[in-house]
N, C-alpha and C. Protein backbone atom coordinates (compact mmCIF):
# COMPACT_ATOMS: atom_id res chain seq x y z
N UNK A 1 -109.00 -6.36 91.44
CA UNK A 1 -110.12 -6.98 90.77
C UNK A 1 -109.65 -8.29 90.13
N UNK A 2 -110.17 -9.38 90.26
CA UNK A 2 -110.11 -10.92 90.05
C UNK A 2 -111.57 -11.54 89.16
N UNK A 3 -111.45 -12.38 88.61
CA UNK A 3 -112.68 -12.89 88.17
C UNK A 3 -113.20 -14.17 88.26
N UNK A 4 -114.43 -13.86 89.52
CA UNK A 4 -115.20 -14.59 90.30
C UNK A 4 -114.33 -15.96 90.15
N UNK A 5 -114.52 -16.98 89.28
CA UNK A 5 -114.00 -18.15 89.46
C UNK A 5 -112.40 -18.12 89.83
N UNK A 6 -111.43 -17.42 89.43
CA UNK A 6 -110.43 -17.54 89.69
C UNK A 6 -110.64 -16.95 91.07
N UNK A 7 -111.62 -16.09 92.13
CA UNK A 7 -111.34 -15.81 93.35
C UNK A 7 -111.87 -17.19 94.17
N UNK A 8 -112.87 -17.77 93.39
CA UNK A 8 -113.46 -18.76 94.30
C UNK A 8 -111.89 -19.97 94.99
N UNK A 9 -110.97 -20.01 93.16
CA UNK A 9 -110.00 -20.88 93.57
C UNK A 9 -108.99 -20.72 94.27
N UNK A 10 -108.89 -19.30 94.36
CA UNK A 10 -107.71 -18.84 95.13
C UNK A 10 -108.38 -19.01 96.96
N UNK A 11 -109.33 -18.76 97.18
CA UNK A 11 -109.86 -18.86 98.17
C UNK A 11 -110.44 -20.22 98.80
N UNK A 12 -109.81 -20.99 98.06
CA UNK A 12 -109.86 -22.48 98.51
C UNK A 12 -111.32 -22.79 98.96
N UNK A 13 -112.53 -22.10 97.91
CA UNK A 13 -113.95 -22.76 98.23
C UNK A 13 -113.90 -23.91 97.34
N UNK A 14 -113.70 -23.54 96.35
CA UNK A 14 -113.94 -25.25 95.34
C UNK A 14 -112.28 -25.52 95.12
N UNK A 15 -112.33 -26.61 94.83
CA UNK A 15 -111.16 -27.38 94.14
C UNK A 15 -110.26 -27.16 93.34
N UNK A 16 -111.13 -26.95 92.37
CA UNK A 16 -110.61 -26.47 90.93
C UNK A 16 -111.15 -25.27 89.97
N UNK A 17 -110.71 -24.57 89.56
CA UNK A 17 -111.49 -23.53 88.88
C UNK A 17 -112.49 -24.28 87.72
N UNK A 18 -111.73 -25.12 87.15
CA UNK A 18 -113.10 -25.54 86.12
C UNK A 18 -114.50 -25.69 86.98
N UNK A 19 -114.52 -26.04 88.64
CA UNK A 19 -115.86 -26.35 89.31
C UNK A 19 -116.53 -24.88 89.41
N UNK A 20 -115.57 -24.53 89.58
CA UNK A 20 -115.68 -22.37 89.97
C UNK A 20 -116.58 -22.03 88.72
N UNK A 21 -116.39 -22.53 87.50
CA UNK A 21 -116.79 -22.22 86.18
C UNK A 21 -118.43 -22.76 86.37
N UNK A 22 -118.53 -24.06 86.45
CA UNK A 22 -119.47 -25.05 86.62
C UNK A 22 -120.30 -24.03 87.46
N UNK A 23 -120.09 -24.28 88.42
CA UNK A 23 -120.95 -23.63 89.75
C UNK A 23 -121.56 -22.07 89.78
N UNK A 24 -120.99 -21.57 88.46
CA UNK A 24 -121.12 -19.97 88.12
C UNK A 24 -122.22 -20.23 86.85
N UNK A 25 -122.12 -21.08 86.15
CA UNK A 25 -122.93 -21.76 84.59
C UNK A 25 -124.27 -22.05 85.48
N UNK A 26 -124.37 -22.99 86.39
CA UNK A 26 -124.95 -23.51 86.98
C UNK A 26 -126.57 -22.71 87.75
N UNK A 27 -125.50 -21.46 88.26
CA UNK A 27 -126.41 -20.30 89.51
C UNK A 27 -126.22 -20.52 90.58
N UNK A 28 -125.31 -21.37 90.72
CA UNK A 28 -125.23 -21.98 92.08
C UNK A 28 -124.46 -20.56 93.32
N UNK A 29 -123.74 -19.19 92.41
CA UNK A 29 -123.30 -18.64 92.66
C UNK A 29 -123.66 -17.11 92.80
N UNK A 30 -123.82 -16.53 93.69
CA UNK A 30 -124.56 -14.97 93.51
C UNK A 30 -123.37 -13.97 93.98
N UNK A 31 -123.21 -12.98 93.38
CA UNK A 31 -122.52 -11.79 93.39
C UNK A 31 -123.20 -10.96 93.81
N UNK A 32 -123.02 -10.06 94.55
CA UNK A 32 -123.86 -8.84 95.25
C UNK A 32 -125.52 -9.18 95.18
N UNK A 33 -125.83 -10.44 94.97
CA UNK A 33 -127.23 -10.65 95.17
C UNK A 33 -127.90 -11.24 94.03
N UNK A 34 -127.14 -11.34 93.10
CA UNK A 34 -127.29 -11.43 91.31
C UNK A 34 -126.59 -12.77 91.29
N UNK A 35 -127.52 -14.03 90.81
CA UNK A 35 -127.04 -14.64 90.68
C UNK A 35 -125.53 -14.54 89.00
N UNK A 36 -124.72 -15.20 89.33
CA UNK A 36 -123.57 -15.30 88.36
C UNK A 36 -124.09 -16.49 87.45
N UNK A 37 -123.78 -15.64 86.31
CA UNK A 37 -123.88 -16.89 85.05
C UNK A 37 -122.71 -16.94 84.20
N UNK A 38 -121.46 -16.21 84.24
CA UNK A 38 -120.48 -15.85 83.38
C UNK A 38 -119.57 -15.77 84.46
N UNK A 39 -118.70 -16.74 84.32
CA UNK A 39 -116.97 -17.16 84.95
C UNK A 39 -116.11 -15.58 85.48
N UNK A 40 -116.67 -15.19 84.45
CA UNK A 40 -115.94 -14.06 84.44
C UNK A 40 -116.15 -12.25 84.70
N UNK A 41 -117.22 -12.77 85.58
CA UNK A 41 -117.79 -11.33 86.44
C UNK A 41 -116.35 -11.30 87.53
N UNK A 42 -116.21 -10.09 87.49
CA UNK A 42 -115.41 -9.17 88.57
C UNK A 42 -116.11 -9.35 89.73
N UNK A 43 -115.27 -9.67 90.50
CA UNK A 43 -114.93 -9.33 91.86
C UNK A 43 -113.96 -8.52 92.96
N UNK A 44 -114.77 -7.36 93.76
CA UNK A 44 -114.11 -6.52 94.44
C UNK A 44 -114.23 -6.54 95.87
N UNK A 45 -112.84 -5.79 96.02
CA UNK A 45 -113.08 -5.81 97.22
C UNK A 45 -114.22 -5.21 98.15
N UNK A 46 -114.84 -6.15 99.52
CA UNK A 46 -116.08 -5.52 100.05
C UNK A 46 -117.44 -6.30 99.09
N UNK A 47 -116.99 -7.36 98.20
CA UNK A 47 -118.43 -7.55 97.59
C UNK A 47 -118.86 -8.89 98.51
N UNK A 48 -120.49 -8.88 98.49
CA UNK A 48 -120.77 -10.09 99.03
C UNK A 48 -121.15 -11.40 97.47
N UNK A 49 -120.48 -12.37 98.25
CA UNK A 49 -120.84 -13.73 97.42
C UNK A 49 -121.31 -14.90 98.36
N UNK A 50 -122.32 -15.68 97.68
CA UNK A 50 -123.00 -16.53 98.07
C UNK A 50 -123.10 -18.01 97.36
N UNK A 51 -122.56 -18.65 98.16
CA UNK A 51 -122.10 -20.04 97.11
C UNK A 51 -122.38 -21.26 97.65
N UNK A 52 -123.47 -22.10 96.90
CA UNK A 52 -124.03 -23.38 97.22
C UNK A 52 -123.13 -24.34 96.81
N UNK A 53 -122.40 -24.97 97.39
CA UNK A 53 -121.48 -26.40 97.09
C UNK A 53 -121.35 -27.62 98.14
N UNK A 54 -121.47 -28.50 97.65
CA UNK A 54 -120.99 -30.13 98.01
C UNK A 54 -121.86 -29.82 99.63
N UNK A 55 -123.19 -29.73 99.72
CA UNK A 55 -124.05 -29.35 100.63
C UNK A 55 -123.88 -28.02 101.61
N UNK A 56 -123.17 -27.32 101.38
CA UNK A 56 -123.18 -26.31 102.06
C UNK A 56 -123.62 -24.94 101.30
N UNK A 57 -123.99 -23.93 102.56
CA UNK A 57 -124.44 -22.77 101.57
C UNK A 57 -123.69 -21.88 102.60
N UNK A 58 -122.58 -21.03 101.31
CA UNK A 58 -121.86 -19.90 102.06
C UNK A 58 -121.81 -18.73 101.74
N UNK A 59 -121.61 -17.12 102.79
CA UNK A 59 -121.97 -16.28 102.70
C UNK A 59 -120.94 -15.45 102.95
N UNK A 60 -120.28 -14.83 102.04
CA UNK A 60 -118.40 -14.12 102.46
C UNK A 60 -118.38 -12.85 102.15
N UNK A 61 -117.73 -12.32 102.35
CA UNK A 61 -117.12 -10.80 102.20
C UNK A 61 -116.21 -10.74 101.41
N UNK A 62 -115.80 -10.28 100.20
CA UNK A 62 -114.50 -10.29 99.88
C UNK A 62 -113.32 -9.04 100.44
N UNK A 63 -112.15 -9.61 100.97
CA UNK A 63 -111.22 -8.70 101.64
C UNK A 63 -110.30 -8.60 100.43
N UNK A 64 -109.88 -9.21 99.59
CA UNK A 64 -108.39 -9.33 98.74
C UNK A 64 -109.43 -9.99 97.65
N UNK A 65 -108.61 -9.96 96.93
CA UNK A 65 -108.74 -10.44 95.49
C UNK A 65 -107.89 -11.91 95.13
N UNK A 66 -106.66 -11.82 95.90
CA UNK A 66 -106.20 -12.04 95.81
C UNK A 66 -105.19 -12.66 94.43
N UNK A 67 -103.71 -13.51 94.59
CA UNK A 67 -103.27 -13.26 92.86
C UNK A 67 -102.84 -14.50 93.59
N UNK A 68 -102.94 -15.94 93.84
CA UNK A 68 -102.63 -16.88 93.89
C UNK A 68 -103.28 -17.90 94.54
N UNK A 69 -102.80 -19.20 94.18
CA UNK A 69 -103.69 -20.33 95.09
C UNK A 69 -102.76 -20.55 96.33
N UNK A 70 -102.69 -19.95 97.35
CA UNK A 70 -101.65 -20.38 97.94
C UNK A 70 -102.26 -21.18 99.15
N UNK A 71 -101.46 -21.67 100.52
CA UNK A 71 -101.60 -22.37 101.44
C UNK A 71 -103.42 -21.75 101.94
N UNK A 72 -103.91 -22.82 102.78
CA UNK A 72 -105.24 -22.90 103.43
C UNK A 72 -105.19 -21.24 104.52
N UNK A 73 -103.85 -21.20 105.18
CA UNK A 73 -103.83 -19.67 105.97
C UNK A 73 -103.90 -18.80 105.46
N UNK A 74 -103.35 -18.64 103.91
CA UNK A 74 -103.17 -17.82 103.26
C UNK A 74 -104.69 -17.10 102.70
N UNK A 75 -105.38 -18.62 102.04
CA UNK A 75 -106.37 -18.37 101.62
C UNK A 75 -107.34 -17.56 102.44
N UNK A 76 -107.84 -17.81 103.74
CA UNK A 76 -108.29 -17.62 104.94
C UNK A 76 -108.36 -15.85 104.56
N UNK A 77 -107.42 -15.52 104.53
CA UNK A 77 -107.31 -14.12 104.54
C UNK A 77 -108.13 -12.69 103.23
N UNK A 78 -108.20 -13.98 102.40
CA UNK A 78 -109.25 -13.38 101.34
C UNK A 78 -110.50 -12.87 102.02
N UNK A 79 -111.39 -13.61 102.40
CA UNK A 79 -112.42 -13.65 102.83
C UNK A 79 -112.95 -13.70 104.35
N UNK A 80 -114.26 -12.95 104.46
CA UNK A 80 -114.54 -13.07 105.96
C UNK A 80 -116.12 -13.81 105.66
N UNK A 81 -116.58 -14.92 106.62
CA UNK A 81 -117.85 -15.17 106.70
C UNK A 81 -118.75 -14.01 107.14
N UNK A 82 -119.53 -13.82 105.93
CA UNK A 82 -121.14 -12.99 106.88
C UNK A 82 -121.71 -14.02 107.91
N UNK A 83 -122.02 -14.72 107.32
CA UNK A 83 -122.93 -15.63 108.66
C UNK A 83 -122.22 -17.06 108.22
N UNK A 84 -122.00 -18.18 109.47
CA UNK A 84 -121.58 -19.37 109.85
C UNK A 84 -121.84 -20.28 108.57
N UNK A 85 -121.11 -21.11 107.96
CA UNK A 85 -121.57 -21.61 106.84
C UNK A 85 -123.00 -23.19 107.30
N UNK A 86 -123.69 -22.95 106.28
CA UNK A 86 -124.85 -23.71 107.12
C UNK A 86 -125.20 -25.24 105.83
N UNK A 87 -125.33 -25.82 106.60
CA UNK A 87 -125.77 -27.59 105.32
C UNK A 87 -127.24 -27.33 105.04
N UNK A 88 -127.11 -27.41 103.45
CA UNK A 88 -128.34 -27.44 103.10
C UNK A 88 -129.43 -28.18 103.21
N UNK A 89 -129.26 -29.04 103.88
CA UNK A 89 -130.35 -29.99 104.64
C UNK A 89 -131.05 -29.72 105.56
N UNK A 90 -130.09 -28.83 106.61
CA UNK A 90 -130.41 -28.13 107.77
C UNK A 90 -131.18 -27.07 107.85
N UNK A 91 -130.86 -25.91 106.19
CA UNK A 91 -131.41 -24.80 106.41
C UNK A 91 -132.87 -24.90 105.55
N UNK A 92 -132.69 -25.92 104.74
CA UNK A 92 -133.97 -26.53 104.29
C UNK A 92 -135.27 -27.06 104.98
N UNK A 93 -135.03 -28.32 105.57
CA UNK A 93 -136.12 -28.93 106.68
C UNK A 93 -135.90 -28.54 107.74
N UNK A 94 -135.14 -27.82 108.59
CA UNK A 94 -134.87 -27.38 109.69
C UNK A 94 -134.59 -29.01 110.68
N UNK A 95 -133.85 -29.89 110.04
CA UNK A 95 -133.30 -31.11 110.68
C UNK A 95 -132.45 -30.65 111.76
N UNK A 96 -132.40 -31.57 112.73
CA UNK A 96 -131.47 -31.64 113.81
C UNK A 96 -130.83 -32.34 113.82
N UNK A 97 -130.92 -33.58 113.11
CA UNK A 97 -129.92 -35.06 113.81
C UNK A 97 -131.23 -35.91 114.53
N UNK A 98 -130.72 -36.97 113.84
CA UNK A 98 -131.25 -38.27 114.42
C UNK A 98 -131.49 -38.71 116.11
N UNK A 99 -130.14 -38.19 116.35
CA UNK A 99 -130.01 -38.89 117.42
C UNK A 99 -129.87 -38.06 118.75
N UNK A 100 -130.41 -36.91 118.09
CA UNK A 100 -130.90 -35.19 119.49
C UNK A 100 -131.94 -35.85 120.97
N UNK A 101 -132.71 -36.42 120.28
CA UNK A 101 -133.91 -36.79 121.16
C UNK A 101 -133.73 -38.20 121.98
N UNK A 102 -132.79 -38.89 121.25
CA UNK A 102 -131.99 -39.99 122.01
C UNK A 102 -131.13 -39.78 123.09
N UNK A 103 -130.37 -39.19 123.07
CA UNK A 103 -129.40 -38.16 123.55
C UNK A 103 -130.25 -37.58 125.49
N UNK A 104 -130.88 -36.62 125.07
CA UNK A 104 -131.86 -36.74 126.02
C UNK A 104 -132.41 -37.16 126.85
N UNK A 105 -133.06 -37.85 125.91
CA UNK A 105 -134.05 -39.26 126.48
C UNK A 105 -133.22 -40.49 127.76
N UNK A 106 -131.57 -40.42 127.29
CA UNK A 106 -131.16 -41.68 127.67
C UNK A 106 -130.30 -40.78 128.99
């Protein structure tokens, strides 16, 4: 058991834990479905988290807890994606890109 922001940092989603903090203050962050308002909700193994950042919206499994920030492979191993991480632009207006119908066309 880890607490939420320190798993976000060990798991190399945000930067820095102070953003982990931010982004939990914020709501930007849901724990088993509940959004997080306190840094310091537990996280276990098998829980799902859901985390809106720097345009993306992601959906993970927790495998480890893990007890360090270590290398990008390392991190990897915390977590498994539920579903493909998706840009919030995309899952919003259902955009394609500018230049789909160009593409095509030419």
């Amino acid at each position: 058991m880890t607490r939420i922001d320190k798993f976000l940092w060990h798991a190399r989603l945000v930067k820095t834990r102070s953003l982990a903090q931010h982004l939990c203050e914020a709501g930007l962050v849901q724990l088993r479905g509940i959004p997080v308002r306190r840094p310091a909700e537990t996280v276990r193994h098998g829980d799902e988290i859901a985390l809106t950042h720097a345009g993306w919206h992601r959906r993970i499994r927790v495998l480890a807890p893990g007890t360090r920030r270590g290398p990008p492979s390392e991190a990897r191993m915390l977590y498994e994606e539920i579903v493909p991480p998706t840009r919030i632009a995309d899952r919003e207006t259902g955009w394609e890109g500018l230049l789909a119908d160009d593409i095509e066309a030419g």
